[in-house]
Protein backbone atom coordinates (compact mmCIF):
# COMPACT_ATOMS: atom_id res chain seq x y z
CA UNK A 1 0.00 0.00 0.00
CA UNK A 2 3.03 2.63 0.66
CA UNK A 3 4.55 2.18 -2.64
CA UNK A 4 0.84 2.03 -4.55
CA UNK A 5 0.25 5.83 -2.52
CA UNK A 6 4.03 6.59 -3.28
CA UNK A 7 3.66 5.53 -6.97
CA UNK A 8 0.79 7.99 -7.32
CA UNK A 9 1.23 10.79 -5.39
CA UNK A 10 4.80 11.33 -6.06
CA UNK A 11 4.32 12.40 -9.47
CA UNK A 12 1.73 14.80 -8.17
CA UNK A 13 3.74 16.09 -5.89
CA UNK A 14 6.54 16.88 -8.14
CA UNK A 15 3.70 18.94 -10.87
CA UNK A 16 2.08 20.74 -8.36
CA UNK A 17 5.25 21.97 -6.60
CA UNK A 18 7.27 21.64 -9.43
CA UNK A 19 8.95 24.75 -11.63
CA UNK A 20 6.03 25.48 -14.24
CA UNK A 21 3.25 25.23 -11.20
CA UNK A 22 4.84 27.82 -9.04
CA UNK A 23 5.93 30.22 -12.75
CA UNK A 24 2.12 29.74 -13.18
CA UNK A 25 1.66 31.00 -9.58
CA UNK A 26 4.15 33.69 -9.37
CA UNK A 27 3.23 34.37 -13.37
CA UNK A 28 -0.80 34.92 -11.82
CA UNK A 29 0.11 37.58 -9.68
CA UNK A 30 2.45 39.67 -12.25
CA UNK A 31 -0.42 39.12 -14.33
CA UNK A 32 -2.86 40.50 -11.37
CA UNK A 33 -0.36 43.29 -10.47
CA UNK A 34 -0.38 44.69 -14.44
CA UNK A 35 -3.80 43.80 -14.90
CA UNK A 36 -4.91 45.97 -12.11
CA UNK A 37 -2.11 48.79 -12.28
CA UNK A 38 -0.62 47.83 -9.80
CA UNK A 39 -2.94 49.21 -7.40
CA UNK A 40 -1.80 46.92 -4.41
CA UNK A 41 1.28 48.74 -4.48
CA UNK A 42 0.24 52.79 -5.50
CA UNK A 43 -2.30 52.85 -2.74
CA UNK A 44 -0.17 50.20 -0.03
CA UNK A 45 0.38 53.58 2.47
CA UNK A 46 -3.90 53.85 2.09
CA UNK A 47 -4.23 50.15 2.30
CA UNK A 48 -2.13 50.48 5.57
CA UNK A 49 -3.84 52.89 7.02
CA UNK A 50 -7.22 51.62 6.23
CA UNK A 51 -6.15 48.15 7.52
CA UNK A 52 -3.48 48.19 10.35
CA UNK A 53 -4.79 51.37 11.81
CA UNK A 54 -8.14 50.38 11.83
CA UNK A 55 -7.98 46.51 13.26
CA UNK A 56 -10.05 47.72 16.66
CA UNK A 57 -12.59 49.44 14.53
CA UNK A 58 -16.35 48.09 15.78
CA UNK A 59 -18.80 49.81 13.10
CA UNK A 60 -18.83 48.21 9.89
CA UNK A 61 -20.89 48.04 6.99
CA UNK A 62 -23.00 45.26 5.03
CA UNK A 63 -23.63 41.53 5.22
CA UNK A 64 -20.90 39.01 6.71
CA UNK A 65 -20.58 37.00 9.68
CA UNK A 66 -17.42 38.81 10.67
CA UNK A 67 -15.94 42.11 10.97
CA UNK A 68 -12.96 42.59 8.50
CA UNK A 69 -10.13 42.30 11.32
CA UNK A 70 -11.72 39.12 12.33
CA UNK A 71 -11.78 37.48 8.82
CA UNK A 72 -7.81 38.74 8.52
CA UNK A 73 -7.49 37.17 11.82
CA UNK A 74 -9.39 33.54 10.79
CA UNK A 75 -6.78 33.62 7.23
CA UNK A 76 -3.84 34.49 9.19
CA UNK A 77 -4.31 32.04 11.47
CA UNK A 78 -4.21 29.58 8.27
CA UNK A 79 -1.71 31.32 6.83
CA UNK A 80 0.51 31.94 9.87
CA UNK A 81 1.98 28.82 10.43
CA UNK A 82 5.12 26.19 10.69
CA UNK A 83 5.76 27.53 7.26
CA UNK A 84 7.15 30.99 8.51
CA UNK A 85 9.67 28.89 10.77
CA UNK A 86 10.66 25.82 9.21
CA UNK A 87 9.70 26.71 6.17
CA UNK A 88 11.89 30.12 6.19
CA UNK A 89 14.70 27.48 7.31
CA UNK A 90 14.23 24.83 4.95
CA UNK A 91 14.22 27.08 2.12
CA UNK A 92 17.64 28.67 3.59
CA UNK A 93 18.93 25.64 4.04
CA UNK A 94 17.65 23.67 0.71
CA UNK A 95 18.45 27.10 -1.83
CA UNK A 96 20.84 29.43 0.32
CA UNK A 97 20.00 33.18 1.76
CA UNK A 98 19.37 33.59 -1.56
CA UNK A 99 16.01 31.68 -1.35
CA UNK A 100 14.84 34.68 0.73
CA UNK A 101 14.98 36.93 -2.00
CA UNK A 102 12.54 34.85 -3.95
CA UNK A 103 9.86 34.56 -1.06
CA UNK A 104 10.19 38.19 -1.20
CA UNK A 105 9.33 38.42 -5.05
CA UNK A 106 6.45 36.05 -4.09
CA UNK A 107 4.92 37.48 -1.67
CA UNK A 108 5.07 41.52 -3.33
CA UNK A 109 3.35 39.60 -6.12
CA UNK A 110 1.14 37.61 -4.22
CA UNK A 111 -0.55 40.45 -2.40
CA UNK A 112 -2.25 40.90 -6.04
CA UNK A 113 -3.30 37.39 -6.21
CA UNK A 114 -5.27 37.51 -2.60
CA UNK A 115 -6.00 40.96 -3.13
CA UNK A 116 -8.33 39.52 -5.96
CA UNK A 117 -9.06 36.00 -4.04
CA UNK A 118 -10.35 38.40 -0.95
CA UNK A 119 -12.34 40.40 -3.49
CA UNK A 120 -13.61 37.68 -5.51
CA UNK A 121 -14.60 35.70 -2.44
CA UNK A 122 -17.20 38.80 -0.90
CA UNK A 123 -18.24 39.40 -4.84
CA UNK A 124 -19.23 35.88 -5.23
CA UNK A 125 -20.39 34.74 -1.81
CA UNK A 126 -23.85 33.12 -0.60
CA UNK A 127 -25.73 33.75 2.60
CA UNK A 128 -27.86 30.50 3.02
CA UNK A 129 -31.09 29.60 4.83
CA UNK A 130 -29.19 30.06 8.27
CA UNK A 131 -28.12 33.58 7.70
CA UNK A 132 -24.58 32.17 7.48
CA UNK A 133 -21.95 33.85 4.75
CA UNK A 134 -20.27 31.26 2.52
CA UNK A 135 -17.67 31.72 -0.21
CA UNK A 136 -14.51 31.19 -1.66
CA UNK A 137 -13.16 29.59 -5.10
CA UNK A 138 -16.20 27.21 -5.37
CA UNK A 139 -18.29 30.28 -5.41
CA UNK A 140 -16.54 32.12 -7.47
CA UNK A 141 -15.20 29.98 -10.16
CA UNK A 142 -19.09 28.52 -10.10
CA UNK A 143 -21.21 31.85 -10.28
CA UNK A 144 -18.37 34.07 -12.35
CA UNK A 145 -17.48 31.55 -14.62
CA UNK A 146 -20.52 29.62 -14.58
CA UNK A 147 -18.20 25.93 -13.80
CA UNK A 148 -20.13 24.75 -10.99
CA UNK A 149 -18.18 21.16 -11.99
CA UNK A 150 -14.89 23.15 -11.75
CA UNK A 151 -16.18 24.94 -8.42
CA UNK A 152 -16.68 21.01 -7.20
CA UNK A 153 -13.22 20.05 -7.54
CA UNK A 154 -11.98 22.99 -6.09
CA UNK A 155 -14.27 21.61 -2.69
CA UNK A 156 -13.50 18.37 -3.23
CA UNK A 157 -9.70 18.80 -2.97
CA UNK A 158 -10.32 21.15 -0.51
CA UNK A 159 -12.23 18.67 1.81
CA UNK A 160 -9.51 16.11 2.00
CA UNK A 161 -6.47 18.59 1.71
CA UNK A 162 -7.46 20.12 5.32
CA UNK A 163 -7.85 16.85 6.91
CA UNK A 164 -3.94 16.48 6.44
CA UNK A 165 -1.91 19.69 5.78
CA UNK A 166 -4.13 21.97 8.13
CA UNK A 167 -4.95 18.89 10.95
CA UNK A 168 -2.39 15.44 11.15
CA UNK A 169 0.38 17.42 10.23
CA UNK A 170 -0.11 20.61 12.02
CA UNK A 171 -0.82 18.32 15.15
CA UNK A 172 2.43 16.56 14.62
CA UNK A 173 4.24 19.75 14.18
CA UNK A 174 2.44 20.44 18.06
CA UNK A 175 3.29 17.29 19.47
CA UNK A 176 6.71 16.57 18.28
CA UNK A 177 7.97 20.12 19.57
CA UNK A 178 6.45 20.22 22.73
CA UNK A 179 7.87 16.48 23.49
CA UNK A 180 11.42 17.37 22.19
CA UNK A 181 11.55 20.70 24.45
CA UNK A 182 8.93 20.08 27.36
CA UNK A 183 9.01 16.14 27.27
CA UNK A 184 4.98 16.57 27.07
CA UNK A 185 4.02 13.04 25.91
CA UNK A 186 2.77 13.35 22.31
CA UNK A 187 -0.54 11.89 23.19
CA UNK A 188 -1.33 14.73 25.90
CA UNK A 189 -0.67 17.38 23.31
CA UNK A 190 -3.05 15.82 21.07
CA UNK A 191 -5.70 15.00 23.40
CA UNK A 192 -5.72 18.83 24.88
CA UNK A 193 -5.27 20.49 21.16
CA UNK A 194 -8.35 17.76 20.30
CA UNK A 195 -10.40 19.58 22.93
CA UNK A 196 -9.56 23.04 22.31
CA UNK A 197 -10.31 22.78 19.01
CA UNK A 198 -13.57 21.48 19.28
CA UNK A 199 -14.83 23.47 22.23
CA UNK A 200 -13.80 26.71 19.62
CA UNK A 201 -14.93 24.97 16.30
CA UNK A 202 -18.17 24.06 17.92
CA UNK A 203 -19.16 27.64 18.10
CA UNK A 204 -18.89 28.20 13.80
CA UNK A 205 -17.53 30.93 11.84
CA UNK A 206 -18.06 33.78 14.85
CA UNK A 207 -16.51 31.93 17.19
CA UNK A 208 -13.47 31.00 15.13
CA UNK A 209 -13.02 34.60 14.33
CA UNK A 210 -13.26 35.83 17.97
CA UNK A 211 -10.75 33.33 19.50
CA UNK A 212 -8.21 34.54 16.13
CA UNK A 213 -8.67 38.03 16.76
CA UNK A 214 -7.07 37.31 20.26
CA UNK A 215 -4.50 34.63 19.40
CA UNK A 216 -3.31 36.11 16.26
CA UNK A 217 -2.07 39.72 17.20
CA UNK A 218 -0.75 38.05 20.60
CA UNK A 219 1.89 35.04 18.97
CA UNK A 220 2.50 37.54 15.83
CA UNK A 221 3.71 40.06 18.57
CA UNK A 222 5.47 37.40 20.54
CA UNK A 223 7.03 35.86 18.50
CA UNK A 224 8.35 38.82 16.20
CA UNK A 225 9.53 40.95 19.66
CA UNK A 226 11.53 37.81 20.19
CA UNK A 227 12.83 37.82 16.71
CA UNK A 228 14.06 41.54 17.19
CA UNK A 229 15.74 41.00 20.32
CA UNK A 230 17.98 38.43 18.47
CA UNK A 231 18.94 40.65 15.70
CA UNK A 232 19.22 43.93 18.13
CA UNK A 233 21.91 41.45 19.74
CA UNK A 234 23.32 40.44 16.34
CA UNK A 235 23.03 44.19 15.03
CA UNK A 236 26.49 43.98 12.87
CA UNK A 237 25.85 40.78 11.10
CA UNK A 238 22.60 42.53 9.31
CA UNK A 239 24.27 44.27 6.28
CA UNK A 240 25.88 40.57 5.72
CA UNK A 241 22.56 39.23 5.76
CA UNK A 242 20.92 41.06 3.75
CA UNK A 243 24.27 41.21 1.56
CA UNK A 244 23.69 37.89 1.37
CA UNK A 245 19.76 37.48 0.39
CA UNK A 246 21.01 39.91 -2.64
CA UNK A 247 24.09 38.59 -3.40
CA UNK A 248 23.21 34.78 -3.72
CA UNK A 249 19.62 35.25 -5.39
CA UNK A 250 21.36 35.67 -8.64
CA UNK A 251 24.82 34.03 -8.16
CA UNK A 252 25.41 30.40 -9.91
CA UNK A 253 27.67 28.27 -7.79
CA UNK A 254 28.44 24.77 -9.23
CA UNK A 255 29.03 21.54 -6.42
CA UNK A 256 32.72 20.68 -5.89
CA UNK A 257 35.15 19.57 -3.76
CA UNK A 258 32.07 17.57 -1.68
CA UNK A 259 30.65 20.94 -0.71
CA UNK A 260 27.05 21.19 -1.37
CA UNK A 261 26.66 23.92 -3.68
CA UNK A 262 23.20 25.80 -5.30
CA UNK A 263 22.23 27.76 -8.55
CA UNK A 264 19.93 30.20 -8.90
CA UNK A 265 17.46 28.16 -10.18
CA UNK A 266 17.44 26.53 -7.03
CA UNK A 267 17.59 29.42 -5.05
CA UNK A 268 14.70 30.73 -6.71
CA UNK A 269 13.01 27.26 -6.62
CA UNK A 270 12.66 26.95 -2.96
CA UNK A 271 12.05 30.80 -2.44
CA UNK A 272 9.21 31.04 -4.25
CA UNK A 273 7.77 27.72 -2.99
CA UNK A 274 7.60 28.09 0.59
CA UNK A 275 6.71 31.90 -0.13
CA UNK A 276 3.91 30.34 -1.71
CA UNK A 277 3.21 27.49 1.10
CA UNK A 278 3.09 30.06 3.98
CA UNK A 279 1.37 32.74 2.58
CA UNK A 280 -0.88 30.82 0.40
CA UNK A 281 -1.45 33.17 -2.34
CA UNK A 282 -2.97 31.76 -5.15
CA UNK A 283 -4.12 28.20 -3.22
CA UNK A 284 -7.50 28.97 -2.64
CA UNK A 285 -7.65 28.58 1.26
CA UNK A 286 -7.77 32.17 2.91
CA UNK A 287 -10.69 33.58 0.61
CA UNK A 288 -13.02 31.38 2.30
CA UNK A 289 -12.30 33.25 5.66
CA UNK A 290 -12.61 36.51 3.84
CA UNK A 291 -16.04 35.71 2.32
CA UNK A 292 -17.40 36.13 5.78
CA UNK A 293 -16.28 39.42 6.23
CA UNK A 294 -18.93 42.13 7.16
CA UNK A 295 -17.78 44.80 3.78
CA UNK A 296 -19.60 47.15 2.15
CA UNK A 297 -17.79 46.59 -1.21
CA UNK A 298 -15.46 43.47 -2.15
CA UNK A 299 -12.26 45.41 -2.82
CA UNK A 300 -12.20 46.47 0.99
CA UNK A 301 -12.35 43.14 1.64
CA UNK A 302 -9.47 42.78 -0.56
CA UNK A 303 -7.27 45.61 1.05
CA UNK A 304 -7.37 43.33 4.14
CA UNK A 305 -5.83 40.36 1.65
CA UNK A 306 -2.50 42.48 0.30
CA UNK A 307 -1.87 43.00 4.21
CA UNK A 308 -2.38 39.48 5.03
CA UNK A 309 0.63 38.86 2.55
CA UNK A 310 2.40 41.66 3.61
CA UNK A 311 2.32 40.45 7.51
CA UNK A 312 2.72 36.56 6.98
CA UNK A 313 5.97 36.97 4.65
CA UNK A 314 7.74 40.26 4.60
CA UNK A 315 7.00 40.65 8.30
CA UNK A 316 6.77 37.64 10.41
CA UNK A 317 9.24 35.39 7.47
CA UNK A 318 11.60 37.78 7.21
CA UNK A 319 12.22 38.31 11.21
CA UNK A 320 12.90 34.29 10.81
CA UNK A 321 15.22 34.64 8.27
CA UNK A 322 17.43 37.66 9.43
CA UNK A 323 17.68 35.69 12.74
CA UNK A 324 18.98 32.61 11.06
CA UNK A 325 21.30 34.66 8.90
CA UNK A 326 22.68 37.17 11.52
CA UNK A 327 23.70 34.41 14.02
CA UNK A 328 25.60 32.66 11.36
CA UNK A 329 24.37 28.92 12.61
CA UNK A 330 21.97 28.03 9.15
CA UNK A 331 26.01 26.60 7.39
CA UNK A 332 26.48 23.81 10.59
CA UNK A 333 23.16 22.40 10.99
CA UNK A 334 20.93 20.30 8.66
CA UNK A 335 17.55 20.28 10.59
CA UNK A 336 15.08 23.20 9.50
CA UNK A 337 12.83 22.46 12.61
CA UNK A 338 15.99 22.88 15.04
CA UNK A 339 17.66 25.33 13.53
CA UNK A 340 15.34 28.29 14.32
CA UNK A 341 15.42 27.22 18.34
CA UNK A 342 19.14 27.31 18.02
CA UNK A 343 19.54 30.81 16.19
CA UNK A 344 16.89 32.00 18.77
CA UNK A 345 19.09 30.56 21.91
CA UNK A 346 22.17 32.05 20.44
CA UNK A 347 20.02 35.45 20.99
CA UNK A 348 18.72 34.91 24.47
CA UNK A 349 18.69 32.16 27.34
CA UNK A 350 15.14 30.76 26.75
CA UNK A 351 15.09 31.32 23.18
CA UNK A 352 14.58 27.70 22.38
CA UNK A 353 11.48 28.12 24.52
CA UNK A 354 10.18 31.09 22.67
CA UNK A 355 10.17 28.98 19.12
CA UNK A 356 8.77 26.11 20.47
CA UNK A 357 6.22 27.75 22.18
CA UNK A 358 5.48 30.01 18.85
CA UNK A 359 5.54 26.83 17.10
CA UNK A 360 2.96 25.27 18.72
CA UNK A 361 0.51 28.38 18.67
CA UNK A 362 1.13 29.15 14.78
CA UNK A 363 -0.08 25.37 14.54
CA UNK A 364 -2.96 25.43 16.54
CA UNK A 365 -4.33 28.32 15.04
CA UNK A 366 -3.45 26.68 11.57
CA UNK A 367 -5.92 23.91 12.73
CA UNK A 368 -8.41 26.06 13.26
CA UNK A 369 -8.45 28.09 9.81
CA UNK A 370 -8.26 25.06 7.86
CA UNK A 371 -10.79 23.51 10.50
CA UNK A 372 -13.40 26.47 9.04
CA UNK A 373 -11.83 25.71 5.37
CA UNK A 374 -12.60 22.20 5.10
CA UNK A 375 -16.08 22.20 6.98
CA UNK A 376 -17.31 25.20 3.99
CA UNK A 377 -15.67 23.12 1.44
CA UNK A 378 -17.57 19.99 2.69
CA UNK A 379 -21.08 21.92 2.70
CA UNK A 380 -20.48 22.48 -0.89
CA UNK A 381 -19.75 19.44 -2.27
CA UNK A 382 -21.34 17.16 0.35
CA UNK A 383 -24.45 19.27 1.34
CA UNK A 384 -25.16 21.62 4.02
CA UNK A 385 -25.64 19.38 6.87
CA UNK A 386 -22.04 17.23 6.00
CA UNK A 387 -20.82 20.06 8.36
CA UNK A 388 -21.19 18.53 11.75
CA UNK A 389 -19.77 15.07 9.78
CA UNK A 390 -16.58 16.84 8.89
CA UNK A 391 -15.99 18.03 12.44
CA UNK A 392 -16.30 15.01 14.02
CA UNK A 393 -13.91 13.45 11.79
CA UNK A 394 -11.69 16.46 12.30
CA UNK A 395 -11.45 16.33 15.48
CA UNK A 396 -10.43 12.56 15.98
CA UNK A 397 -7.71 13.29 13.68
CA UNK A 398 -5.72 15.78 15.35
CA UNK A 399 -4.91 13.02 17.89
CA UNK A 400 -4.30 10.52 15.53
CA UNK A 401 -2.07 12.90 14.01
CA UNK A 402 -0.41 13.80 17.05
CA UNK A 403 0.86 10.19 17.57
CA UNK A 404 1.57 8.85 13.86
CA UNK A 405 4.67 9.03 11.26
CA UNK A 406 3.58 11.23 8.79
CA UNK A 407 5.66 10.56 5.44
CA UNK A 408 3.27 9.19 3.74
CA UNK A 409 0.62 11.85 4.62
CA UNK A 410 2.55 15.15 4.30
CA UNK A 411 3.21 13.57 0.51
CA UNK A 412 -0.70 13.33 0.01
CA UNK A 413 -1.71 16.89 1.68
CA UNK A 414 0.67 18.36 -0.49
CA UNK A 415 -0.18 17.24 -2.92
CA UNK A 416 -4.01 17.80 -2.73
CA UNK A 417 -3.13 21.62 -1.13
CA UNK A 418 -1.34 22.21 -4.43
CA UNK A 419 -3.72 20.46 -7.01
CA UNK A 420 -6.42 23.35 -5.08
CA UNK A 421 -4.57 26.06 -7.14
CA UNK A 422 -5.42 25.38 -10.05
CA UNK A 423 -8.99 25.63 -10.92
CA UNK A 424 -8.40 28.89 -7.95
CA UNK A 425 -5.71 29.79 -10.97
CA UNK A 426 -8.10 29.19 -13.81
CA UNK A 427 -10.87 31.21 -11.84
CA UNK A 428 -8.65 33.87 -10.85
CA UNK A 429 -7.42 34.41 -14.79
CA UNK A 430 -10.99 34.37 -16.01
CA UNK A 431 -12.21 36.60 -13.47
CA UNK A 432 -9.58 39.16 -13.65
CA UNK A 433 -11.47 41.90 -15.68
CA UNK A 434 -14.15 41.52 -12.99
CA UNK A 435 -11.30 42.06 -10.53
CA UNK A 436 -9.94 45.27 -12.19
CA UNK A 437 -13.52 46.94 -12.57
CA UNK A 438 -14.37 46.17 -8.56
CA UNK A 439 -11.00 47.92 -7.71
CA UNK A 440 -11.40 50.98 -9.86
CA UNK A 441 -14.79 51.28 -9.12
CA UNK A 442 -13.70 51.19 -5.44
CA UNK A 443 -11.12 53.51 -5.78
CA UNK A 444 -12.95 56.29 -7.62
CA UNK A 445 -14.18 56.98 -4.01
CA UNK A 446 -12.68 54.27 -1.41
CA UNK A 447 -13.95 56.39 1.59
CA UNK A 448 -17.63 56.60 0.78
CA UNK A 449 -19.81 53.44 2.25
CA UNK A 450 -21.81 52.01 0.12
CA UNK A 451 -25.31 51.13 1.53
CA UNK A 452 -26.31 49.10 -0.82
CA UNK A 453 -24.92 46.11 -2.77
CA UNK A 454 -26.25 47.19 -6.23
CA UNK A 455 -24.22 50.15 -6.14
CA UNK A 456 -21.21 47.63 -6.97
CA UNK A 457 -23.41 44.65 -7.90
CA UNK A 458 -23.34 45.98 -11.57
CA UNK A 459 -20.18 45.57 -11.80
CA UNK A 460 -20.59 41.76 -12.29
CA UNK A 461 -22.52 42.01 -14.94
CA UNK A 462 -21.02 43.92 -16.97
């Protein structure tokens, strides 16, 4: 059975995280950025201000289940995961400081591509029988581009990509640190993650959002005040660094001598996927957190998505890799998981604490976003009342996940994560003239609230 799931998943694997997948990513958001003047960049100081400055806003505008700093706060805590610390390592260690460079061009790029998910997702979404606010990629790629089969998939791969990349392996990620720093048995960690994500998931959509708005700003701040301490104590190794990033993200060094050596290509390579895998632009996942959002109009919705970017990679993954670079450790050490703990120890006693401990929250709130992912992916292929099925499978499965190897199951959620971006691709090319009219229309007068939907509803139809 391991070599039949090997035999058929590798070769998935290998496509969907493979060279022309991630062009076609990174290629989607150029495409986004020009398509839409690159408006994510001329108004980022207004986006800033209209985001950051206003997260404890309470009066909002229009239908959602959310306010918009609570929808940020349900993606991020999807998005803000073991991907900005061992991924930010692996992709150091796998393609050089060079590989940090490429995240960067990513993620600048990528804040187009959720920019329009965000938008697309509030455009697009449902409000059912229940009064609760649905949408995301099925919606959109089913009502804009009238593919409801297409919109299927998207659930489909959806449903069974959260059971593993956003529950067994996020779990494992839980269990396995707090063992090899705290000696917590693994089974512990998944019995009392098990019943903390239930008692929140229980509660739906509001709930979810509530307990992120906490969490969120609280391990982002934690864990980034750490990260500055460490390179306040490493001050003179930071023009290096970044020497470095620059330096190596267009140098081509050839192997020799026994000395593992990398190109550009795979500098670039590794850069731009775990930019990708952390942030999640393009994938799908996070507009289905941003379809709840209480918005008057879908481009402020999709303000809140180009800061989502700009916080989970040029923010939080950059801290990780100026601390890896600055303390000089990422050249003696092979482990990505490790390595962080021991850049963060070289900063501060306890430092090994503070990763571990940021570890484990980044994970648990990646359970829950994907938790909120997969259930609104399951109504929509399944049926609306599949939902209470899909948590109690969910929740079983953090434990189990919490115990197990995982080889064979990381191979299958990444695969299935990265087969969800492309019919999210295909919807997000068609639907990019619907995009470009919702942001201009927007920004003709991005301070006026518009009472009514069909001031903007038009837009779709034209």
């Amino acid at each position: 059975m391991e070599n039949l799931i090997k035999t058929i998943f590798t070769p998935i694997y290998n496509v969907v995280w493979g060279m022309p997948v991630l062009v076609l990513l990174v290629g989607c958001g150029i495409y986004l950025t020009v398509k839409t003047r690159f408006i994510a960049f001329r108004k980022f100081p207004f986006i800033v201000k209209n985001t950051l400055f206003k997260i404890f806003e309470k009066e909002h505008h229009g239908e959602g289940n959310l306010s918009p700093f609570q929808a940020l706060a349900t993606a991020l805590a999807a998005t803000v995961g073991t991907g900005n610390i061992v991924g930010v390592s692996g992709a150091i260690l796998l393609g050089g400081p060079g590989a940090v460079f490429w995240m960067w061009v990513a993620a600048l790029f990528g804040m187009s591509t959720k920019m329009a998910e965000a938008t697309l997702a509030v455009a697009y979404r449902d409000v059912d029988s229940d009064g609760r606010v649905a949408g995301g990629p099925m919606f959109y790629i089913s009502k804009g581009l009238n593919w409801r089969w297409l919109g299927k998939t998207f659930a489909f791969l959806g449903t069974f990509a959260t059971l593993g990349i956003g529950n067994t392996v996020q779990a494992n990620a839980i269990s396995e640190t707090l063992y090899l720093t705290f000696r917590i048995p693994k089974l512990a960690s998944g019995i009392v993650v098990a019943v903390i994500v239930f008692a929140v998931i229980i509660g739906g959509i509001k709930r979810i959002g509530s307990f992120a708005e906490k969490l969120v700003p609280f391990m982002s701040v934690f864990y980034i005040l750490g990260g500055i301490i460490v390179l306040i104590l490493h001050r003179e190794n930071l023009g290096v660094a970044f020497a470095s990033i620059f330096k190596e993200a267009f140098n081509i060094r050839s192997a020799g001598g026994g000395v593992a050596g990398y190109t550009m290509l795979v500098a670039m390579r590794n850069g731009v996927a775990r930019g990708v895998f952390t942030n999640e632009a393009g994938l799908g996942s996070s507009p289905i957190a941003h379809a709840a959002a209480t918005s008057d109009h879908p481009s402020r919705q999709g303000m809140w998505g180009v800061f989502e970017v700009f916080m989970d990679t040029i923010v939080v993954c950059t801290i990780t890799a100026l601390v890896i670079l600055s303390t000089g450790l990422w050249e003696q050490h092979e482990n990505a998981a490790s390595l962080v703990a021991y850049c963060f120890s070289e900063g501060f006693a306890g430092g090994r604490y503070l990763v571990s401990i940021g570890l484990a929250l980044f994970a648990l709130t990646t359970i829950l976003g994907w938790a909120y992912y997969g259930e609104s992916c399951c109504r929509y292929f399944f049926g609306q009342k599949s939902g209470i099925i899909y948590k109690l499978i969910f929740v079983p499965l953090i434990v189990v996940g919490a115990v197990i190897k995982l080889d064979l199951i990381w191979l299958i959620a990444d695969s299935l994560n990265g087969l969800m971006a492309i019919p999210n691709l295909i919807g997000l090319f068609g639907l990019s003239g619907v995009v470009y009219r919702l942001q201009k229309d927007f920004y003709a007068d991005p301070l006026r609230i518009r009472k009514d939907n069909a001031e903007w509803e038009q837009v779709l139809s034209k």
